[in-house]
Structures are given as C-alpha cells and as structure tokens.
Protein backbone atom coordinates (compact mmCIF):
# COMPACT_ATOMS: atom_id res chain seq x y z
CA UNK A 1 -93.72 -162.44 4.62
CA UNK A 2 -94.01 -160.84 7.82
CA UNK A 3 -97.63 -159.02 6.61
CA UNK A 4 -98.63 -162.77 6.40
CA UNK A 5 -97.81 -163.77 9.52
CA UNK A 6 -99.70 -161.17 10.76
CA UNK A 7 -102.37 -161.93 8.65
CA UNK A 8 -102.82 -165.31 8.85
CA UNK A 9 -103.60 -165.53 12.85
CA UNK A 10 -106.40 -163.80 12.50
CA UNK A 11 -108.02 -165.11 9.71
CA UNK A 12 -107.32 -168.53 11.34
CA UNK A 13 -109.29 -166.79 13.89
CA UNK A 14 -112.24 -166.02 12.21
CA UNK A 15 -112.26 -169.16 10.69
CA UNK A 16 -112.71 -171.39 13.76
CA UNK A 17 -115.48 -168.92 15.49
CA UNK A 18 -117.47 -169.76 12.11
CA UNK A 19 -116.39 -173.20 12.53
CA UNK A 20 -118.12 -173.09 16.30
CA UNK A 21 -120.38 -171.13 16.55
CA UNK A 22 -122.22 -171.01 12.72
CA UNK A 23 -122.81 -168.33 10.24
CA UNK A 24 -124.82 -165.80 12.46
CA UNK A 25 -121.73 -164.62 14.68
CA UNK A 26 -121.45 -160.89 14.92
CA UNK A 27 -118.01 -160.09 15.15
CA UNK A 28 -118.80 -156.34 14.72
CA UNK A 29 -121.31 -153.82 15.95
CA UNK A 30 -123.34 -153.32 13.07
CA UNK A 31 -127.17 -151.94 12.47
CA UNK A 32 -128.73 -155.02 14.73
CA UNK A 33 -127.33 -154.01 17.90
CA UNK A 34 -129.64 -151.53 19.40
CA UNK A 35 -128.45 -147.92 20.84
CA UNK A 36 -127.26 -147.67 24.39
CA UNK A 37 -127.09 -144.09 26.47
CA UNK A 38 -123.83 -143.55 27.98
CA UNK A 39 -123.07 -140.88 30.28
CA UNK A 40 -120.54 -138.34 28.88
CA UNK A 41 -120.44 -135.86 32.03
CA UNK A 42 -122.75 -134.75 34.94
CA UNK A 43 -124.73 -135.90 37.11
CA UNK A 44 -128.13 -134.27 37.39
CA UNK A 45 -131.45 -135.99 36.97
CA UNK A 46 -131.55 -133.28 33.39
CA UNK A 47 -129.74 -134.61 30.67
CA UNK A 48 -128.77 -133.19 27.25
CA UNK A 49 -128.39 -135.71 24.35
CA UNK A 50 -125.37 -134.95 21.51
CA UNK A 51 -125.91 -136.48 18.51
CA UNK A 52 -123.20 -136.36 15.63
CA UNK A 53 -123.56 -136.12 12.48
CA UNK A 54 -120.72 -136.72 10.58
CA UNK A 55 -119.52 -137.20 6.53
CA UNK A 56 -121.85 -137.39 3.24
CA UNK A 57 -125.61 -137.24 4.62
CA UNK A 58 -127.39 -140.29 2.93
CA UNK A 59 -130.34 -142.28 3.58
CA UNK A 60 -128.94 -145.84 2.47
CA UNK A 61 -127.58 -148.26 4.67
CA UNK A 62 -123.72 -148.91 4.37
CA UNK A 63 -122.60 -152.16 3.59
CA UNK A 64 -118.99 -153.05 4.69
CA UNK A 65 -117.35 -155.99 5.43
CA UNK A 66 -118.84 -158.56 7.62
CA UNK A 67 -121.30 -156.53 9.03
CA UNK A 68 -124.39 -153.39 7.93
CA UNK A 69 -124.53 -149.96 9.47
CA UNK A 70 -127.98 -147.76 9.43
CA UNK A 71 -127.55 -144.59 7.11
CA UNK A 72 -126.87 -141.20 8.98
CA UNK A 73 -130.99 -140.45 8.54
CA UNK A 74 -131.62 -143.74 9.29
CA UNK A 75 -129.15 -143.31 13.03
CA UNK A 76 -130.01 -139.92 13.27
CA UNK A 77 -134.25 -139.67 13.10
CA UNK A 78 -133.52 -143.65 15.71
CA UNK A 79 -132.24 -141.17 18.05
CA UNK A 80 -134.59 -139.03 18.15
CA UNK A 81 -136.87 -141.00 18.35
CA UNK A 82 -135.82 -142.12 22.10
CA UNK A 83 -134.89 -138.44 23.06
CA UNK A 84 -138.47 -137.66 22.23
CA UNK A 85 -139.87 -140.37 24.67
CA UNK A 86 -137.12 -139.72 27.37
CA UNK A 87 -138.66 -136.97 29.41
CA UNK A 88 -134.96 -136.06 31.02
CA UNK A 89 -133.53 -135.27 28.17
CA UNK A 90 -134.12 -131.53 27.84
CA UNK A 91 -132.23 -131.02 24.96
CA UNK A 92 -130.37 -132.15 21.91
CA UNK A 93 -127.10 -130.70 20.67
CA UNK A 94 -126.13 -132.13 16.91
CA UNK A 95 -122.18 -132.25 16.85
CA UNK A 96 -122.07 -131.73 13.10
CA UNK A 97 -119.22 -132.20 10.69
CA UNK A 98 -120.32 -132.44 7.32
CA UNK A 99 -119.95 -131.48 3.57
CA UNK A 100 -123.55 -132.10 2.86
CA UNK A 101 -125.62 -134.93 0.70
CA UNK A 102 -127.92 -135.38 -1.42
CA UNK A 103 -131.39 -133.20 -1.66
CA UNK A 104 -134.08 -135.64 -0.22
CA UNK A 105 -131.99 -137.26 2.05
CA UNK A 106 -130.74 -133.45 3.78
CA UNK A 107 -134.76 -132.75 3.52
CA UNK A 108 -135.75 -135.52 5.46
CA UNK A 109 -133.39 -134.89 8.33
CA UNK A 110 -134.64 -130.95 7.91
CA UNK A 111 -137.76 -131.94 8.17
CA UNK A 112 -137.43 -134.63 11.03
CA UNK A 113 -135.26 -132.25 13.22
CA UNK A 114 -138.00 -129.44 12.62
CA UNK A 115 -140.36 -131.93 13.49
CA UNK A 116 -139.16 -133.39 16.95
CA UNK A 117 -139.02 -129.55 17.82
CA UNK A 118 -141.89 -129.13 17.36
CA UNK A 119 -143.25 -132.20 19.26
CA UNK A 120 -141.68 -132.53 21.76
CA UNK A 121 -140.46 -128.75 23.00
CA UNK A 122 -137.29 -129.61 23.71
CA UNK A 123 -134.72 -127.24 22.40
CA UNK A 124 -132.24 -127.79 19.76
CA UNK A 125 -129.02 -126.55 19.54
CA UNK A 126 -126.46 -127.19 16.52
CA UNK A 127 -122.74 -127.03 16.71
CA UNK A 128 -120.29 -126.91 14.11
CA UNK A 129 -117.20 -128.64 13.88
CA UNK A 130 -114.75 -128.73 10.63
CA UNK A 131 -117.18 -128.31 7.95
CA UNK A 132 -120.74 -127.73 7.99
CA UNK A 133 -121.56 -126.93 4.04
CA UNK A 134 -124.43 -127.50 2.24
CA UNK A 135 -126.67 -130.10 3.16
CA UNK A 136 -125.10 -129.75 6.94
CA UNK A 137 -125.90 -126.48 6.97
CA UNK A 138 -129.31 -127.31 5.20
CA UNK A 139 -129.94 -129.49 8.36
CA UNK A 140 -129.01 -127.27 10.98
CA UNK A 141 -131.55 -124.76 9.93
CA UNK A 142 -134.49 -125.13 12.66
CA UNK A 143 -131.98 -124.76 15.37
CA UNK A 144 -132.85 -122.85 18.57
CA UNK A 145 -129.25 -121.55 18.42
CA UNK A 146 -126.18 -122.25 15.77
CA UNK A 147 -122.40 -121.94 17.15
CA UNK A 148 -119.23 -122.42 14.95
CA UNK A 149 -116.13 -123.41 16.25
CA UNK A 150 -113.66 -120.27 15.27
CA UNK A 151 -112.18 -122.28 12.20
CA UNK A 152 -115.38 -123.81 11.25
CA UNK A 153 -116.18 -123.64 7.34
CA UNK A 154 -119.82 -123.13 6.71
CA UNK A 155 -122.29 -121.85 3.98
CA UNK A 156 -122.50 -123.35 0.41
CA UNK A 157 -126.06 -122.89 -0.09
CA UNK A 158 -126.97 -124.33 -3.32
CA UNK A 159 -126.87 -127.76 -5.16
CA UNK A 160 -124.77 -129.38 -7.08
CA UNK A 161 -125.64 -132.25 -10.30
CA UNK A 162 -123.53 -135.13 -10.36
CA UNK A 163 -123.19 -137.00 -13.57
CA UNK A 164 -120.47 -138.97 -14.90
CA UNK A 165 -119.48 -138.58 -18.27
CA UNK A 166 -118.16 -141.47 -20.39
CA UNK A 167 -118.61 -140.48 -23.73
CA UNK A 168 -115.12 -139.42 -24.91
CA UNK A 169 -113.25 -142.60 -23.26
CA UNK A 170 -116.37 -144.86 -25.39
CA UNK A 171 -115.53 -142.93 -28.11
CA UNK A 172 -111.42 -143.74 -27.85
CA UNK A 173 -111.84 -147.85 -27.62
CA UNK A 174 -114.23 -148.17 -30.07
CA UNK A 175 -117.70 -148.74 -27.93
CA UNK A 176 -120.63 -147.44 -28.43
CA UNK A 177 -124.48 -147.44 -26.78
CA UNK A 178 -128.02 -148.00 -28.68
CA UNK A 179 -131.16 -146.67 -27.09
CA UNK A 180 -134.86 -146.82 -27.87
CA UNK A 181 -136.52 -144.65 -26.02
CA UNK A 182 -140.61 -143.23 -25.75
CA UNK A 183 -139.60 -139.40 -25.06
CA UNK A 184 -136.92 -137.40 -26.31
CA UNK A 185 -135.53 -136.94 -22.97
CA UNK A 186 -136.35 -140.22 -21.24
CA UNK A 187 -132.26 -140.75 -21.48
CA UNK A 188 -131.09 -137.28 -20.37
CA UNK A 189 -128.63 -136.92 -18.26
CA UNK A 190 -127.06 -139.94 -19.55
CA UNK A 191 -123.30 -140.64 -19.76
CA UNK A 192 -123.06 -142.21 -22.39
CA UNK A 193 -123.52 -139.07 -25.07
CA UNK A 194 -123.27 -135.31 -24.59
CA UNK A 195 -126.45 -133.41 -23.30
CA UNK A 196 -128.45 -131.29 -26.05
CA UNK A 197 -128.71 -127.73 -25.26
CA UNK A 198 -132.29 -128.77 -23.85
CA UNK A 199 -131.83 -130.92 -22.09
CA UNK A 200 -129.19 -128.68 -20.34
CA UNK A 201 -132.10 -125.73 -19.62
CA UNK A 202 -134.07 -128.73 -18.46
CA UNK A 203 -131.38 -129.70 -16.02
CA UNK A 204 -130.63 -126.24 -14.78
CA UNK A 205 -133.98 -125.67 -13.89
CA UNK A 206 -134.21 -128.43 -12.08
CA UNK A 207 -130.66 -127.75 -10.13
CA UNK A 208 -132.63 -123.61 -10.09
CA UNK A 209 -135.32 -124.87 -7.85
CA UNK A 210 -133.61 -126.72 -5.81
CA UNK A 211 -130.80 -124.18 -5.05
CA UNK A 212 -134.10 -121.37 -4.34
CA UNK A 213 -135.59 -123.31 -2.23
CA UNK A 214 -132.12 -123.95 -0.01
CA UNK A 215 -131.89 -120.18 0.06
CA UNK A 216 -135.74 -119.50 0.46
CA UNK A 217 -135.16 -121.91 4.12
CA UNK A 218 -132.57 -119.63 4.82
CA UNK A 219 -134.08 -116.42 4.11
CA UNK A 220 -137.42 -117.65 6.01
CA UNK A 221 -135.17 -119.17 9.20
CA UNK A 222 -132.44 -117.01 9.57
CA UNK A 223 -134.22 -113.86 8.77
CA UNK A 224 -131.83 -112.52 6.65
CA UNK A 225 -131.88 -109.12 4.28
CA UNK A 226 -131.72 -108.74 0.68
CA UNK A 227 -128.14 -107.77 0.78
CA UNK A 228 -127.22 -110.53 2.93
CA UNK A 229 -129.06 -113.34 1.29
CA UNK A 230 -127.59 -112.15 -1.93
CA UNK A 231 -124.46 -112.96 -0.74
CA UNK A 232 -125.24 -116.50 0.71
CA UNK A 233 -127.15 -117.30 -2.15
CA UNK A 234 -124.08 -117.75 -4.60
CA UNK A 235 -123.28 -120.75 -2.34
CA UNK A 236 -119.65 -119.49 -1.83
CA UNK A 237 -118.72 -120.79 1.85
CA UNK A 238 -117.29 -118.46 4.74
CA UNK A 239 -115.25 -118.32 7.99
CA UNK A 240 -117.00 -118.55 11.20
CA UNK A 241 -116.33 -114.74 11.72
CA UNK A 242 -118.04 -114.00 8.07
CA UNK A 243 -120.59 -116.60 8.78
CA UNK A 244 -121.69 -114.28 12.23
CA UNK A 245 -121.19 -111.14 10.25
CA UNK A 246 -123.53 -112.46 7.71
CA UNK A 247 -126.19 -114.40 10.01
CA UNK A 248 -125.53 -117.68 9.48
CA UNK A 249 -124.53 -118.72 12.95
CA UNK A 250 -125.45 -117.56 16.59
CA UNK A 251 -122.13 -117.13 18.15
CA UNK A 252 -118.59 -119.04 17.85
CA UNK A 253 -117.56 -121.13 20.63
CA UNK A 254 -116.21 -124.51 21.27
CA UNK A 255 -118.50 -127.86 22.37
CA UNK A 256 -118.42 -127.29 25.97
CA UNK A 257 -119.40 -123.37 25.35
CA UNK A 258 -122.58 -124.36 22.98
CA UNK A 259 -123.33 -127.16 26.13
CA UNK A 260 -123.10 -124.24 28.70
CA UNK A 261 -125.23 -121.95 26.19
CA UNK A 262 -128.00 -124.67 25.92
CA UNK A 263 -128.09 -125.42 29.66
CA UNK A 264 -128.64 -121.20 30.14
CA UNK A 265 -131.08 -121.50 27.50
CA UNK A 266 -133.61 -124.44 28.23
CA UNK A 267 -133.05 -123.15 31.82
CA UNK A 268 -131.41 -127.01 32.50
CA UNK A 269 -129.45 -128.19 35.54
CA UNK A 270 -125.90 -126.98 35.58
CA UNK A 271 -124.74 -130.42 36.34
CA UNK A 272 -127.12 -131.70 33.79
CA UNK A 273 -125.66 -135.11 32.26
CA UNK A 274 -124.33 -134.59 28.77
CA UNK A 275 -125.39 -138.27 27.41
CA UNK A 276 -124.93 -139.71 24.09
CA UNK A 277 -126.50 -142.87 22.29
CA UNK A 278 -123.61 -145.55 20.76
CA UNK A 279 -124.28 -149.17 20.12
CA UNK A 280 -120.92 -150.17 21.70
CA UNK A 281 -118.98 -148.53 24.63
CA UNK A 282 -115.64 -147.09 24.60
CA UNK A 283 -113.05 -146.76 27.66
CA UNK A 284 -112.66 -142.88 28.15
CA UNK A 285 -115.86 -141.70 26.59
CA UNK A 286 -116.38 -137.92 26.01
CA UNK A 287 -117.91 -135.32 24.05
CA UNK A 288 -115.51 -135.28 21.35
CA UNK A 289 -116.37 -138.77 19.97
CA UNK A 290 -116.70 -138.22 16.44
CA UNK A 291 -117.38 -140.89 14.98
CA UNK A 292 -121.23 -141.93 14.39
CA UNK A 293 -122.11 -145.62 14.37
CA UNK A 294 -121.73 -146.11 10.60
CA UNK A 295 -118.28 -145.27 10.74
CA UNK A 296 -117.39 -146.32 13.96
CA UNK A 297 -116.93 -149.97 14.22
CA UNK A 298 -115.44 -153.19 12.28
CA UNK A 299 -111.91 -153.61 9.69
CA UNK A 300 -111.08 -150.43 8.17
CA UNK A 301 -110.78 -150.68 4.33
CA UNK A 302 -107.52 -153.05 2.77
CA UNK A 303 -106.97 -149.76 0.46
CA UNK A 304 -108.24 -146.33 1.81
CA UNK A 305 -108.46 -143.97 -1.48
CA UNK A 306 -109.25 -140.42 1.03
CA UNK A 307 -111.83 -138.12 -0.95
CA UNK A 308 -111.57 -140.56 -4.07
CA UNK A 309 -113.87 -142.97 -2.80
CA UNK A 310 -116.22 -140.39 -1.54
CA UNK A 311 -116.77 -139.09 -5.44
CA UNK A 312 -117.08 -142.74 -6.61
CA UNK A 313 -119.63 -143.37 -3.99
CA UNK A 314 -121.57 -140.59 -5.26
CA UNK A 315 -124.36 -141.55 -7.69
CA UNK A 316 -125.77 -139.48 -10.59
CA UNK A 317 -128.22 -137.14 -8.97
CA UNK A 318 -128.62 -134.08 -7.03
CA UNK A 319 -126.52 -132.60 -3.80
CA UNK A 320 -126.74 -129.84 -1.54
CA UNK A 321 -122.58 -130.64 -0.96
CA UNK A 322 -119.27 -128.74 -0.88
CA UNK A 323 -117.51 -131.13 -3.17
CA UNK A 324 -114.26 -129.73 -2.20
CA UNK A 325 -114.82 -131.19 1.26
CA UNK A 326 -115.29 -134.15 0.23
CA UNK A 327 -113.05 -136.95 2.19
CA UNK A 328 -111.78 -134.22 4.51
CA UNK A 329 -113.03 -135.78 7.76
C-alpha cells in the first residue's frame, strides 16, 4: 500500500503533462537532444575532450522506456565528430570501462578512432578503468599512449560465438521444428538441433579468423614478440602490472595522471580545460562521470536482473567480449 502511494503521484503526473501538453513531451534526455560541452576543470584557451566508453560496445540504438538513446558507436564516432572540427581541443582521452562487443561494431569504433587520428593530428590517449577486455581493448588499440588504473583487468584477445541452444528443453515438452532449406548449412548455427561436426569446423574457422586478426592488430600496434604475443593470444586477461610486463599498456596511473601525461605529450596548456560532451548537465560535474548518455538518463528498470540481462541481450553472433564481465559495471 505504501509502494502505491508512492506510485500513484507520479503517474498522475505524467498523465496530466500528456493531458497538456500532447504526445511529443520529452520527459527524458534521450538521442534527440543534441551534445553540449561542459567544462570539467581548467581554464586555458587548450582543451582536452574525455569521452567514456562504458558497458557492451554495440552499434544499435537502445530503446527504454519513454524515451531512445544513440548506441555507444553511434555517441562515440558524434563526438568525434565535433572534437575534429573544434580546433581547441588538442586531445581526446577515452575513459573506458568495458567487457567488449560484438566484432563489427568494436571494428567500426577501431577504425573510426584510427581514423580521426589520423585526420585530424590530435593525439589520443586511452585510459582504463575496471575492465577493458576484448572489444575495449580491441578499441583502444591506435592509442598514442594506454594507462591502466593499478586494478584494471585487461587483455582477452580473441572472440567468442554466442548461440543459444534449445534443443534439449524442445525435446522435453514435446516440440519440435521443420525446415526446408537450399544448402546444407543455410540453418547452421541454429538452436533448434545440435550442430554436425561440419558445421562445427565451419564455425571455428570462422571464430579462427576473427580471433587472428584481433591478435594480428595487436602484434602490428603494440609491437609485440613472438613470446609475448603467444601469451596474449590465448585471450586469457591480466593485471595491470602483467599487462605492462607484457606490452599491453603504457604505464599505470589514475585519470588525472593519464590527463597530466597527455598535456606533457601534445605539449598542451597546463591549465588546459578538461571538457566533456553530455546532453544534460549535472550539479558537481567532474572527470569521474561514468556514465555515457545511453545509460545515463530516464526510470531505471522495475526489475534489474545484474549480468542476466546483459547475456539475454546478447544475440546469436560473434564477440570480441570477456563474458565473465559481463554486468559488472
């Protein structure tokens, strides 16, 4: 009873500003508002952009309730797009806390990182937060310079196929699928019957090439040695200590150290502005705002299921992810 009274105000709310004011109210900041700079710290006329990049990298838009927010590529590659055209901002730092995603969508970013780099001179720095795995590390790779915090998990270079697999429960209550099909392996993969031992090879190839050429970015980037890559390349994850000792990262340090380290760096005023993009401002902004904007704003869930709902919101396919990170944000 009391949950409803609760409740029920605010509901009665929302019902009279749809009452008023018609069906287009915004009551949350979702993917229409456009990005705003706010100033983090500093003063100087130089400014250095952090971007974060935080949870499953994806490139489709998240629906929630009441209101859409752009995918991480979608709010990441926006973002640099207006760093690129703001001559000020001297550099961007990603803020990155991560598991990883799927293949294309950790490729695109890759590529449109790599590719504002290149464009536009400006350096780019990465540094890691909780977990940078996978496809967060995959991202990170044409960095000008890589810090981990000291308790930052990193490494898991290799990929990972998804698929569910129904077969046995279809099998218990009686229900079964019928397929016509114009290859013999138009339907692998599917759940709905165990793979043939072809179709496995098939499959491992695929998840083969994917993983070598994860570890071939590495090799090419990070200039690592035989011995070394060998050791990255079972996709096993390390310590920020083991990650130095093996090359994955620059140095460990803590946010305002990898800010000092860019400033020395791109040779950037030491009271540079440390500026970030949000589509809504917050009382006591700093550099330790996690949260990116598709995860920022609106209701939180009625029932939050933790790293459940981040395996159901997986689809079949292929991931450079940690899956054991999965939901630990």
């Amino acid at each position: 009873m009391n949950l409803l009274k609760l409740i029920l105000p605010t509901l009665l709310l929302m019902m009279g500003l749809f009452g008023c004011v018609g069906a287009n109210v915004t009551l949350f900041t979702d993917a229409s508002d456009p990005l705003m700079e706010v100033t983090l710290e500093g003063s100087a006329d130089d400014k250095i952009l952090v971007v974060p990049v935080v949870g499953v990298i994806n490139d489709r838009p998240d629906d929630k309730f009441m209101r859409t927010m752009p995918s991480p590529v979608q709010e990441v590659v926006s973002q640099l797009r207006l760093a690129e055209e703001d001559k000020n901002i001297k550099a961007v730092i990603f803020k990155i806390d991560s598991p990883g995603g799927t293949t294309t969508a950790s490729d695109i970013l890759y590529h449109e990182i790599a590719a504002f780099k290149e464009r536009s001179g400006k350096k780019v720095v990465v540094c890691m937060m909780n977990v940078v795995a996978s496809g967060g590390y995959y991202i990170s790779l044409p960095a000008d310079l890589i810090v981990a915090h000291p308790t930052t998990v990193t490494g898991s270079v290799g990929v990972i196929l998804v698929t569910p697999q129904i077969s046995e429960v279809m099998e218990k209550i009686g229900v079964d699928m019928r397929v016509h099909k114009s290859g013999e392996n138009k339907d692998m993969g599917s759940p709905f019957r165990d793979p043939t031992a072809e179709e496995e090879r098939i499959l491992q190839q695929v998840a083969d090439s994917l993983g070598q050429r994860f570890v071939q970015l590495v090799k090419e980037h990070r200039k690592l040695g035989e011995k070394r890559l060998a050791l990255v390349a079972d996709a096993r994850v390390f310590l920020a200590e083991d990650a130095l000792d093996v090359g994955l990262v620059d140095k460990i340090g803590y946010l305002p150290d990898a800010i000092e380290e860019t400033k020395t760096m791109g040779s950037i005023d030491a009271d540079a502005r440390i500026v970030a993009y949000r589509r809504t401002q917050y009382p006591d902004d700093n550099i330790y705002y996690t949260l990116n904007s598709s995860a920022a704003n609106g209701p939180k869930p009625l029932m939050d299921m933790g790293p459940i709902a981040d395996w159901l919101s997986l689809r079949a396919g292929f991931y450079y992810i940690w899956p054991n990170a999965l939901g630990a944000r």
